[in-house]
N, C-alpha and C. Protein backbone atom coordinates (compact mmCIF):
# COMPACT_ATOMS: atom_id res chain seq x y z
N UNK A 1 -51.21 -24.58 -21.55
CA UNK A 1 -50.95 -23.44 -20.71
C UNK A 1 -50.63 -23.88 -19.27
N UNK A 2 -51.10 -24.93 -19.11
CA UNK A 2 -50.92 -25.86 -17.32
C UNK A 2 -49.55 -26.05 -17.06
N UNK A 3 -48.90 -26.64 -18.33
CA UNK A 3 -47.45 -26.50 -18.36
C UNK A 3 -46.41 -26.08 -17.96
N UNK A 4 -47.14 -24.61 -18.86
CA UNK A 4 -46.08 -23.31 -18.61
C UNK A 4 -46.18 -22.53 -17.31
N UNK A 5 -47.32 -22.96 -16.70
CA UNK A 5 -47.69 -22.12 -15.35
C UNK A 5 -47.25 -23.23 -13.93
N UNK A 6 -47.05 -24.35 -14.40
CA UNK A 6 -46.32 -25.83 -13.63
C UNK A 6 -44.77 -25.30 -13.67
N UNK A 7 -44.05 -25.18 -14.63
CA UNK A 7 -42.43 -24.77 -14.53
C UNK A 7 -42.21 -23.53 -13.99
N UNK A 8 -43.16 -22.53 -14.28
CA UNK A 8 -42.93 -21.12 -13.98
C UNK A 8 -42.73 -21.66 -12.28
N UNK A 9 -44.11 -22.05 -11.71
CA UNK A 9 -43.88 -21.68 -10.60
C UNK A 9 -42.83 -22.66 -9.82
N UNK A 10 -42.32 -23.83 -10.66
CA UNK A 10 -41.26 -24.34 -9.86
C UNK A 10 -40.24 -23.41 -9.80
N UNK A 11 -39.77 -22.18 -11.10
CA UNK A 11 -38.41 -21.71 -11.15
C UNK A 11 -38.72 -20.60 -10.15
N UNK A 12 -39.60 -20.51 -10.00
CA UNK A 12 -40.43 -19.49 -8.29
C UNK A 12 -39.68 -20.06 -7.04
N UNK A 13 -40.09 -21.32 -7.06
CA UNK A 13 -39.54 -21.64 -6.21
C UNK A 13 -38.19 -22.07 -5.70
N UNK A 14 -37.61 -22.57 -6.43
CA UNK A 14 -36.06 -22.72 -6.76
C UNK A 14 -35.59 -21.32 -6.53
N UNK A 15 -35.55 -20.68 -7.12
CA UNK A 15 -35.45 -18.55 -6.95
C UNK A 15 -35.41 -18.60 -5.71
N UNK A 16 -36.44 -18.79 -4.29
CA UNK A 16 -36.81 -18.32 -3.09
C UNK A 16 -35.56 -19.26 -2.91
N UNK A 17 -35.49 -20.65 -3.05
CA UNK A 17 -35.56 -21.10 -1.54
C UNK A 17 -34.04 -21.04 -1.74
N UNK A 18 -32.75 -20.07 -3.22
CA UNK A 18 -31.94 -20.66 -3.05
C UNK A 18 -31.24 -19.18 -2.17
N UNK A 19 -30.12 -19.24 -1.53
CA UNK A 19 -29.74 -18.00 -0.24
C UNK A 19 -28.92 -16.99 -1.44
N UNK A 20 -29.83 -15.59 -1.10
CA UNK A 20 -29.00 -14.78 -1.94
C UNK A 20 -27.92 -14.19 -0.99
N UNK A 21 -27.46 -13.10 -1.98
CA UNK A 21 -25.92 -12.72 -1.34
C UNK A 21 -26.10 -11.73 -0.58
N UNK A 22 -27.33 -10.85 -0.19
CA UNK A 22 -27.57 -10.36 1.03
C UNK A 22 -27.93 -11.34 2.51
N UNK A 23 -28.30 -11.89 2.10
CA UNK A 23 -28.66 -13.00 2.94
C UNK A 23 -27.37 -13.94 3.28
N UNK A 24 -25.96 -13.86 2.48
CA UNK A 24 -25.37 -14.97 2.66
C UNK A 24 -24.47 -14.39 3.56
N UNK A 25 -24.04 -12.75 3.64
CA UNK A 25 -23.04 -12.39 3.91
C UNK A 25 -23.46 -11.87 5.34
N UNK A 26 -24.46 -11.64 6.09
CA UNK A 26 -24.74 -11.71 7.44
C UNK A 26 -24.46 -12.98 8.20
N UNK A 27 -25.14 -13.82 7.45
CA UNK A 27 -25.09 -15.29 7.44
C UNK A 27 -23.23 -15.80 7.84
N UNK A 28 -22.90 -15.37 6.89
CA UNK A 28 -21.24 -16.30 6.94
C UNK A 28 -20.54 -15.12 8.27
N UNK A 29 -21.37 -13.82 8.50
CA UNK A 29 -19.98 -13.14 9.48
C UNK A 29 -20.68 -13.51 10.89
N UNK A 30 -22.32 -14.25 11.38
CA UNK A 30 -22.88 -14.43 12.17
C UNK A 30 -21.72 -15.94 12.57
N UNK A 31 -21.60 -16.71 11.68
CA UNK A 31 -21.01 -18.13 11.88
C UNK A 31 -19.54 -17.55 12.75
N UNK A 32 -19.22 -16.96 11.75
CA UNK A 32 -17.74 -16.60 11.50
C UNK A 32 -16.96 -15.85 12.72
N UNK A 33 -17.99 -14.91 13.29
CA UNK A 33 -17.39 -13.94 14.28
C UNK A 33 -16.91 -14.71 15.80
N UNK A 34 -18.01 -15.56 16.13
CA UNK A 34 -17.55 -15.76 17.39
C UNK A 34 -16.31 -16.97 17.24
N UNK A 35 -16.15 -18.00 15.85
CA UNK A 35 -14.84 -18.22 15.77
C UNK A 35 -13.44 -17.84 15.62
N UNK A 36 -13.92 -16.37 15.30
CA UNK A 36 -12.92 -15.18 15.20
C UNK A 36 -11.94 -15.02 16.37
N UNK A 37 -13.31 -14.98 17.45
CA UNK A 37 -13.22 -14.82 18.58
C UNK A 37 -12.47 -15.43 19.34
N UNK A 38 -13.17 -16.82 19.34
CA UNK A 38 -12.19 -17.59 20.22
C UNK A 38 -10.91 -17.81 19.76
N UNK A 39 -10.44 -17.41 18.47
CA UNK A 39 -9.31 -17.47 17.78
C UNK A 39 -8.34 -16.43 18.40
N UNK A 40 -8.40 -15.43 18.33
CA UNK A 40 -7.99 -14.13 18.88
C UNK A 40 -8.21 -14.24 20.23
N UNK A 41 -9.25 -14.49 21.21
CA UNK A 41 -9.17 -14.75 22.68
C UNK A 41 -7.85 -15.93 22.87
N UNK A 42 -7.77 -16.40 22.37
CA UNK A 42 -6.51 -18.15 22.74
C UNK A 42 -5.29 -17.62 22.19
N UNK A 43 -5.62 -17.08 21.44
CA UNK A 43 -3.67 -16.18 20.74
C UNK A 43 -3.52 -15.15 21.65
N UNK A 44 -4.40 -14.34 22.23
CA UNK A 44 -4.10 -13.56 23.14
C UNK A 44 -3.74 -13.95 24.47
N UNK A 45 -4.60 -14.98 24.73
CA UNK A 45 -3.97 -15.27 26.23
C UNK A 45 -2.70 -16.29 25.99
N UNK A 46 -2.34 -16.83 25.05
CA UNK A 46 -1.50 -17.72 24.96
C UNK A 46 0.04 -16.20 24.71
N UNK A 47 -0.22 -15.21 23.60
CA UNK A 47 0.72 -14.18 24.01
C UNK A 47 0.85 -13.68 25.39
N UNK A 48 -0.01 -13.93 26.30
CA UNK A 48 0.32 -13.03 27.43
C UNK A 48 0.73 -13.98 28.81
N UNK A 49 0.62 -15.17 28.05
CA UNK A 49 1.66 -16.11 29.31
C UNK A 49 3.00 -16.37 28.58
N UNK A 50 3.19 -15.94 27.18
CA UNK A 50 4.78 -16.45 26.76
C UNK A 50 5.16 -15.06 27.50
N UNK A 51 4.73 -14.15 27.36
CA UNK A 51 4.95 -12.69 27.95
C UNK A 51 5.48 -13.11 29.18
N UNK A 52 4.81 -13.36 29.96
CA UNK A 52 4.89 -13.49 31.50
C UNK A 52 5.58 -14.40 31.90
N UNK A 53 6.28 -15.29 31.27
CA UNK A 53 6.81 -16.16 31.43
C UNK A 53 8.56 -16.12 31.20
């Protein structure tokens, strides 16, 4: 019975520690946004000196 209560609680743990998909998708737009950002800030100012130019 030591066994079965030894694997159980490893697949316990494996379960927690691996990132679910609520967790992943805050996760990837937290990374994601402020490279967004500077992406769209540098195309914008780079449109508004071909503009001006």
């Amino acid at each position: 019975m030591s066994v079965n209560t030894e694997k159980h609680t490893v697949w316990l743990l494996r379960k927690r520690d691996s990132l679910q998909l609520w967790e992943a998708i805050p996760l990837w737009f937290a990374i994601s946004s402020p490279l967004i950002g500077l992406i769209i800030g540098f195309l914008g100012a780079w449109f508004v000196t071909w503009l001006t130019t």
